[in-house]
C-alpha atoms as a PDB file:
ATOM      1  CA  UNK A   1      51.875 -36.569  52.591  1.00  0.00           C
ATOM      2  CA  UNK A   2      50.702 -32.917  53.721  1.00  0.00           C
ATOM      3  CA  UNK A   3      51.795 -31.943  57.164  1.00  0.00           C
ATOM      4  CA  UNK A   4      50.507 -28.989  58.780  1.00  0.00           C
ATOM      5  CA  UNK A   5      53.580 -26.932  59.055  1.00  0.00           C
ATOM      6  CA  UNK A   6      55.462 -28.184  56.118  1.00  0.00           C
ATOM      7  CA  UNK A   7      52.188 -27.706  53.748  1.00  0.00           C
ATOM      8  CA  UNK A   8      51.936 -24.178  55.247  1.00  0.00           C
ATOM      9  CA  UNK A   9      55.857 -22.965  54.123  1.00  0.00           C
ATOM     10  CA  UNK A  10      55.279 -24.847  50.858  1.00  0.00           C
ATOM     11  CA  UNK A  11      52.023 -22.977  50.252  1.00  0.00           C
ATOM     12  CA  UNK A  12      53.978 -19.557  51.140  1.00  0.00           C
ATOM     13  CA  UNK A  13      57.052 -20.337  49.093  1.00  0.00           C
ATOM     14  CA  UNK A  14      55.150 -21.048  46.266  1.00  0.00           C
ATOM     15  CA  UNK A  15      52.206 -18.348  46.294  1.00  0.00           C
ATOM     16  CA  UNK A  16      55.638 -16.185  47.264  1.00  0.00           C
ATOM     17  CA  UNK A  17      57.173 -16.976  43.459  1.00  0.00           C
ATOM     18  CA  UNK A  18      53.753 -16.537  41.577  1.00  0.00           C
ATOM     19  CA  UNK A  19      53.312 -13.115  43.083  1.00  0.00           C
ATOM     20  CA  UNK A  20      56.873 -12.694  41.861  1.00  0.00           C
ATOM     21  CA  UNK A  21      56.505 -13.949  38.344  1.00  0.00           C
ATOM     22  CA  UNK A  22      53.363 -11.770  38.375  1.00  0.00           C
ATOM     23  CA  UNK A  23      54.509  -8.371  39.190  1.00  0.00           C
ATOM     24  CA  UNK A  24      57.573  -8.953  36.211  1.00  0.00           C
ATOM     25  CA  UNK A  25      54.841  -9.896  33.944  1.00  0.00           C
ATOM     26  CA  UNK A  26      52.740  -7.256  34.581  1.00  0.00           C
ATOM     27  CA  UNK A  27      56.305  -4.888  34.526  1.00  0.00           C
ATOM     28  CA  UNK A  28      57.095  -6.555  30.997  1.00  0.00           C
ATOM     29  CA  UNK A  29      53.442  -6.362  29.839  1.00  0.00           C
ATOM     30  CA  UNK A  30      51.915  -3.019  30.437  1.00  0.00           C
ATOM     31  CA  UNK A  31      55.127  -1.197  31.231  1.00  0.00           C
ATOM     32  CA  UNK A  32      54.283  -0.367  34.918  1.00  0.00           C
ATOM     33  CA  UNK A  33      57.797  -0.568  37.147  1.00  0.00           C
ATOM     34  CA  UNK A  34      56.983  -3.069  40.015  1.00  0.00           C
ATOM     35  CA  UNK A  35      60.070  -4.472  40.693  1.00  0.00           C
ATOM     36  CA  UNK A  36      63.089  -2.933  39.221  1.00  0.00           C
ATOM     37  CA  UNK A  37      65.756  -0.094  39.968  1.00  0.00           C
ATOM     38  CA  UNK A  38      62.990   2.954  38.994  1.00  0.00           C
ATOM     39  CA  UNK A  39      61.808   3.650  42.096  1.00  0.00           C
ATOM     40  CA  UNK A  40      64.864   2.692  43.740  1.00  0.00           C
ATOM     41  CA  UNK A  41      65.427   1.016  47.412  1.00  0.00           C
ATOM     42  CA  UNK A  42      61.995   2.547  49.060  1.00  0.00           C
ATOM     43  CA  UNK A  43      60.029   1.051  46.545  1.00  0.00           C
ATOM     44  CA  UNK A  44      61.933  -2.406  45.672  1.00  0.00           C
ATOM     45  CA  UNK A  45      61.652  -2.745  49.814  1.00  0.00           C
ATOM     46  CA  UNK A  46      57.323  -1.664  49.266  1.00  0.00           C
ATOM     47  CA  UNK A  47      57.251  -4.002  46.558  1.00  0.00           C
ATOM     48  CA  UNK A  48      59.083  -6.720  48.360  1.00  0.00           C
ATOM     49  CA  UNK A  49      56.387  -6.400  51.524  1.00  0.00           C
ATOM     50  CA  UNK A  50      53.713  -6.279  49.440  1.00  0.00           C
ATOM     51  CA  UNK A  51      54.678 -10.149  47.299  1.00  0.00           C
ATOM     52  CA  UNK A  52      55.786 -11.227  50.805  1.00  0.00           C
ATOM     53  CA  UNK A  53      53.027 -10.515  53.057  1.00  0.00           C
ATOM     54  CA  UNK A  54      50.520 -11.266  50.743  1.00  0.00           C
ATOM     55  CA  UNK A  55      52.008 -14.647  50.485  1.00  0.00           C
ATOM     56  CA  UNK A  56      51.901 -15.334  54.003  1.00  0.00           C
ATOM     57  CA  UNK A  57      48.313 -14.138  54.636  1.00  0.00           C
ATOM     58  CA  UNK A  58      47.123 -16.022  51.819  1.00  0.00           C
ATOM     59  CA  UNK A  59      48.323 -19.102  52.687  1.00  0.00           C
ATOM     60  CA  UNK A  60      47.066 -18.132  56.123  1.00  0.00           C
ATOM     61  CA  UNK A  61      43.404 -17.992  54.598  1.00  0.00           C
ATOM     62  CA  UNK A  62      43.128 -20.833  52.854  1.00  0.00           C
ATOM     63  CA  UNK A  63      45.780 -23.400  55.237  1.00  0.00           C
ATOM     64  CA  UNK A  64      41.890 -24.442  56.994  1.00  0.00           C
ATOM     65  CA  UNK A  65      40.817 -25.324  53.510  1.00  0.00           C
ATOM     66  CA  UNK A  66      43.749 -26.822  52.309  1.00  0.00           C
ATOM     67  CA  UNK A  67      43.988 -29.269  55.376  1.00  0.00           C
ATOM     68  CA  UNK A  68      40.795 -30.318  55.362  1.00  0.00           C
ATOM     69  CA  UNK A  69      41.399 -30.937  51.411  1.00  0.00           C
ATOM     70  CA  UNK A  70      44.643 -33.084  52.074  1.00  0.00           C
ATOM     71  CA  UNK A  71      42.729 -35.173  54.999  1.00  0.00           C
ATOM     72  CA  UNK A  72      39.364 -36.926  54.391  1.00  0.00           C
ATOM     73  CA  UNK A  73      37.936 -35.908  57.691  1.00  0.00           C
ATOM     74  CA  UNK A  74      35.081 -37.131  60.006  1.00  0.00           C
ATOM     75  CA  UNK A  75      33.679 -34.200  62.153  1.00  0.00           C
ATOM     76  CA  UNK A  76      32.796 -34.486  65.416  1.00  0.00           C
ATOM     77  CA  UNK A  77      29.598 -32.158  66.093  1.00  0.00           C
ATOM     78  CA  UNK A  78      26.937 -31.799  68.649  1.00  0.00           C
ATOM     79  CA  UNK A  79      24.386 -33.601  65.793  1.00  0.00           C
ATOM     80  CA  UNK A  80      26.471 -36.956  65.842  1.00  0.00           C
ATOM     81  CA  UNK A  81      28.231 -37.068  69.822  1.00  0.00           C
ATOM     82  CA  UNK A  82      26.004 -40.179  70.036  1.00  0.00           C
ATOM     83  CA  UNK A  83      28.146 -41.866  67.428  1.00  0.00           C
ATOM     84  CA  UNK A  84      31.442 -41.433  69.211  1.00  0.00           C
ATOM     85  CA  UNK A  85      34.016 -43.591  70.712  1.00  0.00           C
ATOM     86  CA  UNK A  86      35.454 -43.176  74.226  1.00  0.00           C
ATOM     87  CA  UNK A  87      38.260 -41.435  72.560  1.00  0.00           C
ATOM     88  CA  UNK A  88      36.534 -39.381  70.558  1.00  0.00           C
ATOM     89  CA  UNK A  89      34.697 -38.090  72.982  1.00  0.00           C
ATOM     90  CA  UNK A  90      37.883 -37.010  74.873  1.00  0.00           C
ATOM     91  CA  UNK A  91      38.957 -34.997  72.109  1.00  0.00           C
ATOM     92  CA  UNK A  92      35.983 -33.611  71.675  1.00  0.00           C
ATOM     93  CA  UNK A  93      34.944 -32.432  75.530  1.00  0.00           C
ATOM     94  CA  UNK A  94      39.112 -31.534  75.918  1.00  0.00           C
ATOM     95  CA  UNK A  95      38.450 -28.497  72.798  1.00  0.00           C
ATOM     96  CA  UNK A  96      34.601 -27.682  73.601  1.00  0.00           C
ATOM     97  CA  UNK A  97      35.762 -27.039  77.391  1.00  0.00           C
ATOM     98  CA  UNK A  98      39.156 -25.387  76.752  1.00  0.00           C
ATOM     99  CA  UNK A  99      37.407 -23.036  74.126  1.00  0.00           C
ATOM    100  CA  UNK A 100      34.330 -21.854  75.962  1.00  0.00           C
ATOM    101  CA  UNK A 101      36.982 -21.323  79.444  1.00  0.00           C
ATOM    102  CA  UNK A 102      38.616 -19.163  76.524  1.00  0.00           C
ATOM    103  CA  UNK A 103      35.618 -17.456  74.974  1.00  0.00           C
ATOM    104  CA  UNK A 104      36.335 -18.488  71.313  1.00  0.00           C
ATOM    105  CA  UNK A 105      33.937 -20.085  68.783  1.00  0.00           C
ATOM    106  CA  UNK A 106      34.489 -23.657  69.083  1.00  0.00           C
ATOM    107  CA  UNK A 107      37.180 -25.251  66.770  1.00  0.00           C
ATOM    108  CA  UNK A 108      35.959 -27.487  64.073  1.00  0.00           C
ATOM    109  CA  UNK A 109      37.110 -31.448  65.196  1.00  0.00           C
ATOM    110  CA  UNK A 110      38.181 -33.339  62.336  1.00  0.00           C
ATOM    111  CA  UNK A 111      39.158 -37.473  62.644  1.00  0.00           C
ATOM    112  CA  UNK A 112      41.125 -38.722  59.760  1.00  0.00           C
ATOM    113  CA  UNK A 113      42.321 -42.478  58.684  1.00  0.00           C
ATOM    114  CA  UNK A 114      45.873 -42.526  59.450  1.00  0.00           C
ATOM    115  CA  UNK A 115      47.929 -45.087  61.366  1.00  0.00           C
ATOM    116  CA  UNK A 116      50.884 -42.962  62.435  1.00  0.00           C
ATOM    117  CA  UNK A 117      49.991 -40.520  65.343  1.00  0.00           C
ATOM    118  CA  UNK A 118      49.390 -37.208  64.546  1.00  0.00           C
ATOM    119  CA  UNK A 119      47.166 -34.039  65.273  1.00  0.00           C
ATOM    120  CA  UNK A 120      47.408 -30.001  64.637  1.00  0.00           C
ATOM    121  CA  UNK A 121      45.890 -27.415  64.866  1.00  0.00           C
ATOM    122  CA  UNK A 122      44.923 -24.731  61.648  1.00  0.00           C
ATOM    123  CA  UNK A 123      42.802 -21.754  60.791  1.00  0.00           C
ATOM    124  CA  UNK A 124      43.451 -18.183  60.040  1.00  0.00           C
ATOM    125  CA  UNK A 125      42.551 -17.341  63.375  1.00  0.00           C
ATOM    126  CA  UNK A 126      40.963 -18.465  67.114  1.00  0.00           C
ATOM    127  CA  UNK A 127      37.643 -18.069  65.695  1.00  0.00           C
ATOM    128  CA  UNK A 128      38.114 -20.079  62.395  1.00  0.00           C
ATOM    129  CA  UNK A 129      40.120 -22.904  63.527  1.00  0.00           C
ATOM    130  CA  UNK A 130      40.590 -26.508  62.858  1.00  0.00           C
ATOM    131  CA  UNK A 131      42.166 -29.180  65.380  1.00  0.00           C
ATOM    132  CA  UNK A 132      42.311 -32.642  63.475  1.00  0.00           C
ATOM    133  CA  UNK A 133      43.241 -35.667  65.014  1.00  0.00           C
ATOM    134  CA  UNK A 134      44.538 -38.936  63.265  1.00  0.00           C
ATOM    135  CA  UNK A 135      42.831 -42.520  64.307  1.00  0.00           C
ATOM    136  CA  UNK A 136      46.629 -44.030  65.005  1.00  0.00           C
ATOM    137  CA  UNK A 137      46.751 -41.305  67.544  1.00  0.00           C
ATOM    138  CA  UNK A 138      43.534 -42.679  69.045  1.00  0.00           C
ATOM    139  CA  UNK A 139      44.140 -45.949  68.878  1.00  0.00           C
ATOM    140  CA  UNK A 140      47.737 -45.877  70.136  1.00  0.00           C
ATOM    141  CA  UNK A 141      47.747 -43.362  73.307  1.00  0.00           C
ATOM    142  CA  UNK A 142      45.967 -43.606  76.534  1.00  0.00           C
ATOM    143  CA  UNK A 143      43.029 -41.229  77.698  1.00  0.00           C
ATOM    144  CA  UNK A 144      45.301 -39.206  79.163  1.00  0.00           C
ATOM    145  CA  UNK A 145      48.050 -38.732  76.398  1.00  0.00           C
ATOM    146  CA  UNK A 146      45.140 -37.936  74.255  1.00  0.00           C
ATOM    147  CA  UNK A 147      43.804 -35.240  76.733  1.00  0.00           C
ATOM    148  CA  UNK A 148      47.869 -34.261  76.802  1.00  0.00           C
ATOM    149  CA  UNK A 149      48.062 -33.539  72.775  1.00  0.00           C
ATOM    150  CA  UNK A 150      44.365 -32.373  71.932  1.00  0.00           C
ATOM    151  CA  UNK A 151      45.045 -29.418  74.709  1.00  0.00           C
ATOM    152  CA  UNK A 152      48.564 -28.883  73.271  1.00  0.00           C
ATOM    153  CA  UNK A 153      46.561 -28.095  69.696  1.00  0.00           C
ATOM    154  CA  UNK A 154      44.200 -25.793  71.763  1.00  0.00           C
ATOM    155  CA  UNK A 155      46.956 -24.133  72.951  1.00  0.00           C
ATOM    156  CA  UNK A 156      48.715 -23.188  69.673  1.00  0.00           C
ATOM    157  CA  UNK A 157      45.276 -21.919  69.002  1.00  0.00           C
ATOM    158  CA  UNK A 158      44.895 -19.828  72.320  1.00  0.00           C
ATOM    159  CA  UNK A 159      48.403 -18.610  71.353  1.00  0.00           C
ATOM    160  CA  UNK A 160      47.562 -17.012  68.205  1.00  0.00           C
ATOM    161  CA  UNK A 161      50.353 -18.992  66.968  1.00  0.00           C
ATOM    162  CA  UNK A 162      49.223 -18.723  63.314  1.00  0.00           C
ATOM    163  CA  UNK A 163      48.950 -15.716  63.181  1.00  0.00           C
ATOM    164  CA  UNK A 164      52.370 -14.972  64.660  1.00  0.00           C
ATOM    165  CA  UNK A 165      53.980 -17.007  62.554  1.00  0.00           C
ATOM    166  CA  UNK A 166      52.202 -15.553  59.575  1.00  0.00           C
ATOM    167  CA  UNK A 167      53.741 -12.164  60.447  1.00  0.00           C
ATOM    168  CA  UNK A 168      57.206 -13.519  61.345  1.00  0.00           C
ATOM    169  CA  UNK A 169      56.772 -15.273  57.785  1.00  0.00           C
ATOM    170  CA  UNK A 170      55.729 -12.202  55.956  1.00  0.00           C
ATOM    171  CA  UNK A 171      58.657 -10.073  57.212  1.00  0.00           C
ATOM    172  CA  UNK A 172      60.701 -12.700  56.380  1.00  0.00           C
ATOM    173  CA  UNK A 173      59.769 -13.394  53.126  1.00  0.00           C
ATOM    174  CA  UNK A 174      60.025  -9.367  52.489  1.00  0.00           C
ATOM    175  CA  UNK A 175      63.616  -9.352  53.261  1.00  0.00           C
ATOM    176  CA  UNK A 176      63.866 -12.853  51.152  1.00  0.00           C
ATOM    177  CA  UNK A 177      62.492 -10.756  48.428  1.00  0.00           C
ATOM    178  CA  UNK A 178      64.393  -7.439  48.870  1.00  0.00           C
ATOM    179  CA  UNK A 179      67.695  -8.936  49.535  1.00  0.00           C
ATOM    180  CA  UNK A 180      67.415 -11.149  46.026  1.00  0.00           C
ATOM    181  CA  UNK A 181      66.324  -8.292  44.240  1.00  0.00           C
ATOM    182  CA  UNK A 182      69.583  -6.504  45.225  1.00  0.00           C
ATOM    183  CA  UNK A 183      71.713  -9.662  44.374  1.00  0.00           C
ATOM    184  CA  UNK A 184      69.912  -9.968  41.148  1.00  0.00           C
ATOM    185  CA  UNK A 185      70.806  -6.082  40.248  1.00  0.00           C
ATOM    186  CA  UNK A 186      74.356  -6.750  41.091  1.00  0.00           C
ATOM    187  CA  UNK A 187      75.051  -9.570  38.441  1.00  0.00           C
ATOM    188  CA  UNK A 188      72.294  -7.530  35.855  1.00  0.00           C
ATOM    189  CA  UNK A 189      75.266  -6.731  33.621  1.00  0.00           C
ATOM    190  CA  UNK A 190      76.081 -10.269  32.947  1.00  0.00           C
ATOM    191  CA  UNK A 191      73.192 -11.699  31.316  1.00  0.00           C
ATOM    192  CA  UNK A 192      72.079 -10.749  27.846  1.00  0.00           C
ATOM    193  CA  UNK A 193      70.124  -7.557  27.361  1.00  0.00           C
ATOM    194  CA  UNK A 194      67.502  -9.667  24.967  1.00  0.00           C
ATOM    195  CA  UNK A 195      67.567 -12.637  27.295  1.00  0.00           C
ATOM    196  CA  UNK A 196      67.520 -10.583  30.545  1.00  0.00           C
ATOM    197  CA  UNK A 197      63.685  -9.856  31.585  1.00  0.00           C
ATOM    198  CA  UNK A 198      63.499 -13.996  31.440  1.00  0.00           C
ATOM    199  CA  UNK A 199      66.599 -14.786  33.029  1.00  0.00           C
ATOM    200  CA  UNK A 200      66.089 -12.190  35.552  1.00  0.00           C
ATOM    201  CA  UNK A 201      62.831 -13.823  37.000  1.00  0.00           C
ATOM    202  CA  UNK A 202      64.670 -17.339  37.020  1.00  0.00           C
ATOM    203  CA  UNK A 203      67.776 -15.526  38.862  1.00  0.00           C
ATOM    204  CA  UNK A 204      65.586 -14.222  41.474  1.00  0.00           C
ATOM    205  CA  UNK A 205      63.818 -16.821  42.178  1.00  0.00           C
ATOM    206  CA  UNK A 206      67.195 -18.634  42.477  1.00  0.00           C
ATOM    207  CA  UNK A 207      68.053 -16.285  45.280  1.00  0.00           C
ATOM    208  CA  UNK A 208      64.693 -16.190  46.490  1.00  0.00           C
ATOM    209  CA  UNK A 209      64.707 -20.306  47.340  1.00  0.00           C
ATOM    210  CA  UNK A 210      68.328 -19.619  48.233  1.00  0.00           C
ATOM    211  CA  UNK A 211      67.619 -17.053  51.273  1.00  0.00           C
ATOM    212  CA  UNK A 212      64.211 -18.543  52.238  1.00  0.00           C
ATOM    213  CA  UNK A 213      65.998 -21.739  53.110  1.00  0.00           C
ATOM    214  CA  UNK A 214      68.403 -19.424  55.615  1.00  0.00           C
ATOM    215  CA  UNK A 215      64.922 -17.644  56.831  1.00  0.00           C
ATOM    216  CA  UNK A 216      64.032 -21.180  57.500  1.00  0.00           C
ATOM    217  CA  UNK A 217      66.505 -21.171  60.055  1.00  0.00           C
ATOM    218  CA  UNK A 218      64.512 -17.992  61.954  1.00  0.00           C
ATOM    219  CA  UNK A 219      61.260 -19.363  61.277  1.00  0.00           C
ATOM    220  CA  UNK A 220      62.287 -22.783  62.575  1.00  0.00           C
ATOM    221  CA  UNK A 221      63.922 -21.182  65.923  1.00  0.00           C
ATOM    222  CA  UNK A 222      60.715 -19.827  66.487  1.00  0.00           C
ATOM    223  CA  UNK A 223      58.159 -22.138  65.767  1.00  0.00           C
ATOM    224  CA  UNK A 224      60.414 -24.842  68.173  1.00  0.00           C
ATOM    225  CA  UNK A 225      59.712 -21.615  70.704  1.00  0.00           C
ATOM    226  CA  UNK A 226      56.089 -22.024  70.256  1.00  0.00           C
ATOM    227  CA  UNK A 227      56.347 -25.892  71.059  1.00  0.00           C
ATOM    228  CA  UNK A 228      57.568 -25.189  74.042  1.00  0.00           C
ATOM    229  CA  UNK A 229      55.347 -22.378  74.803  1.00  0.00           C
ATOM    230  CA  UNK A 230      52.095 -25.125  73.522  1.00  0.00           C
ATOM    231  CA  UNK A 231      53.585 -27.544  75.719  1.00  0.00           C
ATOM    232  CA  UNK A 232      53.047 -25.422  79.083  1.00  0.00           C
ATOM    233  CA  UNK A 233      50.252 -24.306  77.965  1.00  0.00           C
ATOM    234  CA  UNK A 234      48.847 -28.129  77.613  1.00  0.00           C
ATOM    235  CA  UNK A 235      50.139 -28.722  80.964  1.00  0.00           C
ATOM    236  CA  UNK A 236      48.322 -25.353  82.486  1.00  0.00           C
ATOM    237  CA  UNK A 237      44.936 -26.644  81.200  1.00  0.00           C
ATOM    238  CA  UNK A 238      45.180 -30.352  82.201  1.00  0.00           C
ATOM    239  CA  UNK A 239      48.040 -31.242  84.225  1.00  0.00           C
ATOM    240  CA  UNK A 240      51.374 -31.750  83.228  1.00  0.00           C
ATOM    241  CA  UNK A 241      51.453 -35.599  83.787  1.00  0.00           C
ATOM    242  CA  UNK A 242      49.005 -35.834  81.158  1.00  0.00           C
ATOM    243  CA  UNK A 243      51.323 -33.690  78.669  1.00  0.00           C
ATOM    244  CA  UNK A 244      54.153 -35.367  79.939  1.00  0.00           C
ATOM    245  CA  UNK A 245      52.398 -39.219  79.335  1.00  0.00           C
ATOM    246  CA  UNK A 246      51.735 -37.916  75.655  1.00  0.00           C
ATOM    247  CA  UNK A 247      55.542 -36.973  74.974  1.00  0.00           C
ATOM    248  CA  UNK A 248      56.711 -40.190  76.535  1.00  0.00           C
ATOM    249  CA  UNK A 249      54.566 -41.697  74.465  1.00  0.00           C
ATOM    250  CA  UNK A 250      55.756 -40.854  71.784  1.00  0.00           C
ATOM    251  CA  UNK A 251      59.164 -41.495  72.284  1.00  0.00           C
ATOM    252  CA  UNK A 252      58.287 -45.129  73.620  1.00  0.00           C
ATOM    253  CA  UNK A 253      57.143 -45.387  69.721  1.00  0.00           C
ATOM    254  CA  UNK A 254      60.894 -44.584  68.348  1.00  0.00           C
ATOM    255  CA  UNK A 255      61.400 -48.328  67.843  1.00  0.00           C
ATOM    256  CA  UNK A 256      58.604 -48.274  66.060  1.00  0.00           C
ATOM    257  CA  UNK A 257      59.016 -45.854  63.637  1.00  0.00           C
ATOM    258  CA  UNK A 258      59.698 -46.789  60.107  1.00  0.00           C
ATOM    259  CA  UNK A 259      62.833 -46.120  58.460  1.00  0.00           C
ATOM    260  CA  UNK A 260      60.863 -43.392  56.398  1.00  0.00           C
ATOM    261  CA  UNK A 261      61.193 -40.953  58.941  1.00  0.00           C
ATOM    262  CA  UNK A 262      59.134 -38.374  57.148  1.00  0.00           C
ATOM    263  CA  UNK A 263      56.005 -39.995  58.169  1.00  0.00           C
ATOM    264  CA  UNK A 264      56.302 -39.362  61.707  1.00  0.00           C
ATOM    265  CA  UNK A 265      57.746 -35.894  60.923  1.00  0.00           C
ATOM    266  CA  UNK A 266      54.794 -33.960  62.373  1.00  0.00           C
ATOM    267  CA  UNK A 267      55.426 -35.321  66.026  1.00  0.00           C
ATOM    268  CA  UNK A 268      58.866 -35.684  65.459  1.00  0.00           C
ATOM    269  CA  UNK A 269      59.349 -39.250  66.169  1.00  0.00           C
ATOM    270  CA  UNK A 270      63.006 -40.739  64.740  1.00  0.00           C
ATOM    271  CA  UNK A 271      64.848 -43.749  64.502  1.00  0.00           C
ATOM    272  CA  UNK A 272      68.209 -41.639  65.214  1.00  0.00           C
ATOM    273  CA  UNK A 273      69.035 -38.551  66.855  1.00  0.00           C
ATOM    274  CA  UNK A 274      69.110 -35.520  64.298  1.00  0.00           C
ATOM    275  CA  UNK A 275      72.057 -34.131  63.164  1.00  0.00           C
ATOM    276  CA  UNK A 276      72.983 -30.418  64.226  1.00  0.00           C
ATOM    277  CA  UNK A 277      71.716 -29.020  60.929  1.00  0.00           C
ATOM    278  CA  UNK A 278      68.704 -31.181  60.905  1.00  0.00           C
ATOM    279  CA  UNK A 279      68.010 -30.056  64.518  1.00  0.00           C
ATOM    280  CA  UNK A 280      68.237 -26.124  62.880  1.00  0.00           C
ATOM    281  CA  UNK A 281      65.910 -26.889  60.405  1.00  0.00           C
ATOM    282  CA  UNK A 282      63.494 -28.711  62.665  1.00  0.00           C
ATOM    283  CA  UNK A 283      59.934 -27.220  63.169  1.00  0.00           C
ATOM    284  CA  UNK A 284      59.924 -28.918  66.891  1.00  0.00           C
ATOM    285  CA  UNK A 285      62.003 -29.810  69.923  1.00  0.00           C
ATOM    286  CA  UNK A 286      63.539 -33.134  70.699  1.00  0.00           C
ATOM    287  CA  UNK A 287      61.233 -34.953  72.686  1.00  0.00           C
ATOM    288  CA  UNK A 288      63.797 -35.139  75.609  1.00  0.00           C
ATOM    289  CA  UNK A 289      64.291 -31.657  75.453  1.00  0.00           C
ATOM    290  CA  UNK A 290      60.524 -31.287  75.892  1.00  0.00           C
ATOM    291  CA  UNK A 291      59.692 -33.437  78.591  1.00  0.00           C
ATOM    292  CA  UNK A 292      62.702 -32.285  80.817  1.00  0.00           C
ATOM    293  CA  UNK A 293      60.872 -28.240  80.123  1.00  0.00           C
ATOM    294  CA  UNK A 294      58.095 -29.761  81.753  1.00  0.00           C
ATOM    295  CA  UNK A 295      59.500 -31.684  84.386  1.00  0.00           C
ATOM    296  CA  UNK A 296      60.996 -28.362  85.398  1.00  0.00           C
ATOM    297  CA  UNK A 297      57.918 -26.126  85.053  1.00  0.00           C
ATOM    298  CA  UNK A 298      56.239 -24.694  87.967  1.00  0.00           C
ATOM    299  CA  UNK A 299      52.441 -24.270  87.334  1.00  0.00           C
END
């Protein structure tokens, strides 16, 4: 299953290590220094910021694409409103009216078959955006829940939010990649001087997965930051008792969920309460936690 976030820092981590393995190979093969001690710190830190920002901005560009790739989609569009359900239609008037308020091109609207209840947002920026909803999510929330999440998506959007976390991501991933170069440089006299070009790309991308996993940590503080932030935002544009109906709603559907708790992952719907390092790692808020923000917001 692809979920918006989780496809996102998969397509970064791995775009992240073929950049890698690319610059050594282009090192080994034409003799250029990339990567190693020659041009000491300043340019092992240049090098680093050049693999890790690329890696976020690419995955950036093509996250649109790849979502709409992992999710057969049905658009809603001005040519077919005549085709849509009373639900559909309240997704699709929530993001026409919240983006032309906002002055941005209106989001593409993408429906997809799935029976848990889901929706994001994607795109490399407000202009070229994507806010998909799932037909569980339809079928299982009231109008008003619906109007709740749909405006939540909008407001990531408003937010910039992936953008921001592309940034955030990039300078993470170019201390990822400094910080295992350095490691890998320290333990250099260990390996094999035949063997070591090879084992040195499989060391640092050892370190590389090693240290991402603890810039996980930063990138998960701030992306449950940017729930929060989503969620007043939601409640600005349509009332917080509709954001507020949407969250409960989702937490009515705990004893529902199945004991593969991946598959609710994206709205964060569990069968038990996380652990503290599962709570670190999470992408989004406890649902309590949520709802009491909003209870306590003053709009």
């Amino acid at each position: 299953m692809f979920k918006t976030m989780g496809l996102w820092f998969a397509m970064n981590a791995a775009i992240m290590i073929v950049i890698t393995i690319s610059f050594y190979l282009v090192e080994r093969i034409f003799g250029i220094s990339l990567s190693t001690h020659t041009w000491g710190y300043t340019g092992m830190f240049i090098s680093a910021a050049i693999i890790g920002f690329a890696g976020s901005f690419l995955s950036l560009a093509i996250s649109k694409w790849m979502a709409k790739r992992a999710y057969k989609m049905t658009f809603l569009t001005e040519d077919n409103e005549w085709t849509f359900s009373e639900k559909e239609r309240i997704v699709y008037t929530t993001v026409l009216t919240l983006a032309k308020e906002n002055s941005i091109k209106i989001p593409e609207i993408g429906i997809y078959e799935d029976v848990e209840p889901n929706a994001f947002a994607t795109g490399s920026s407000k202009n070229n955006s994507l806010v998909g909803v799932s037909t569980g999510l339809l079928n299982g929330m009231s109008k008003d829940a619906i109007e709740g999440v749909v405006a939540h998506e909008m407001a990531h959007i408003l937010n910039g939010d992936m953008v921001t976390m592309t940034l955030l991501q990039g300078v993470l991933n170019t201390f990822v990649i400094f910080i295992s170069n350095i490691l890998t440089n320290i333990i250099d006299n260990m390996l094999d001087e035949k063997m070591w070009f090879f084992a040195r790309i499989g060391v640092v991308i050892f370190f590389q997965l090693l240290l991402w996993i603890l810039a996980s940590l930063i990138a998960s503080k701030f992306s449950r930051y940017r729930e929060y932030k989503a969620d007043a935002g939601s409640a600005r544009y349509v009332g917080k008792d509709k954001m507020i109906a949407w969250l409960q709603a989702l937490k009515n559907m705990q004893n529902l969920a199945s004991s593969d708790e991946w598959k609710m992952a994206s709205m964060q719907i569990s069968t038990k309460k996380r652990t503290w390092i599962m709570s670190l790692l999470s992408t989004h808020p406890d649902l309590d936690d949520r709802i009491e923000a909003l209870e306590n917001l003053r709009i």
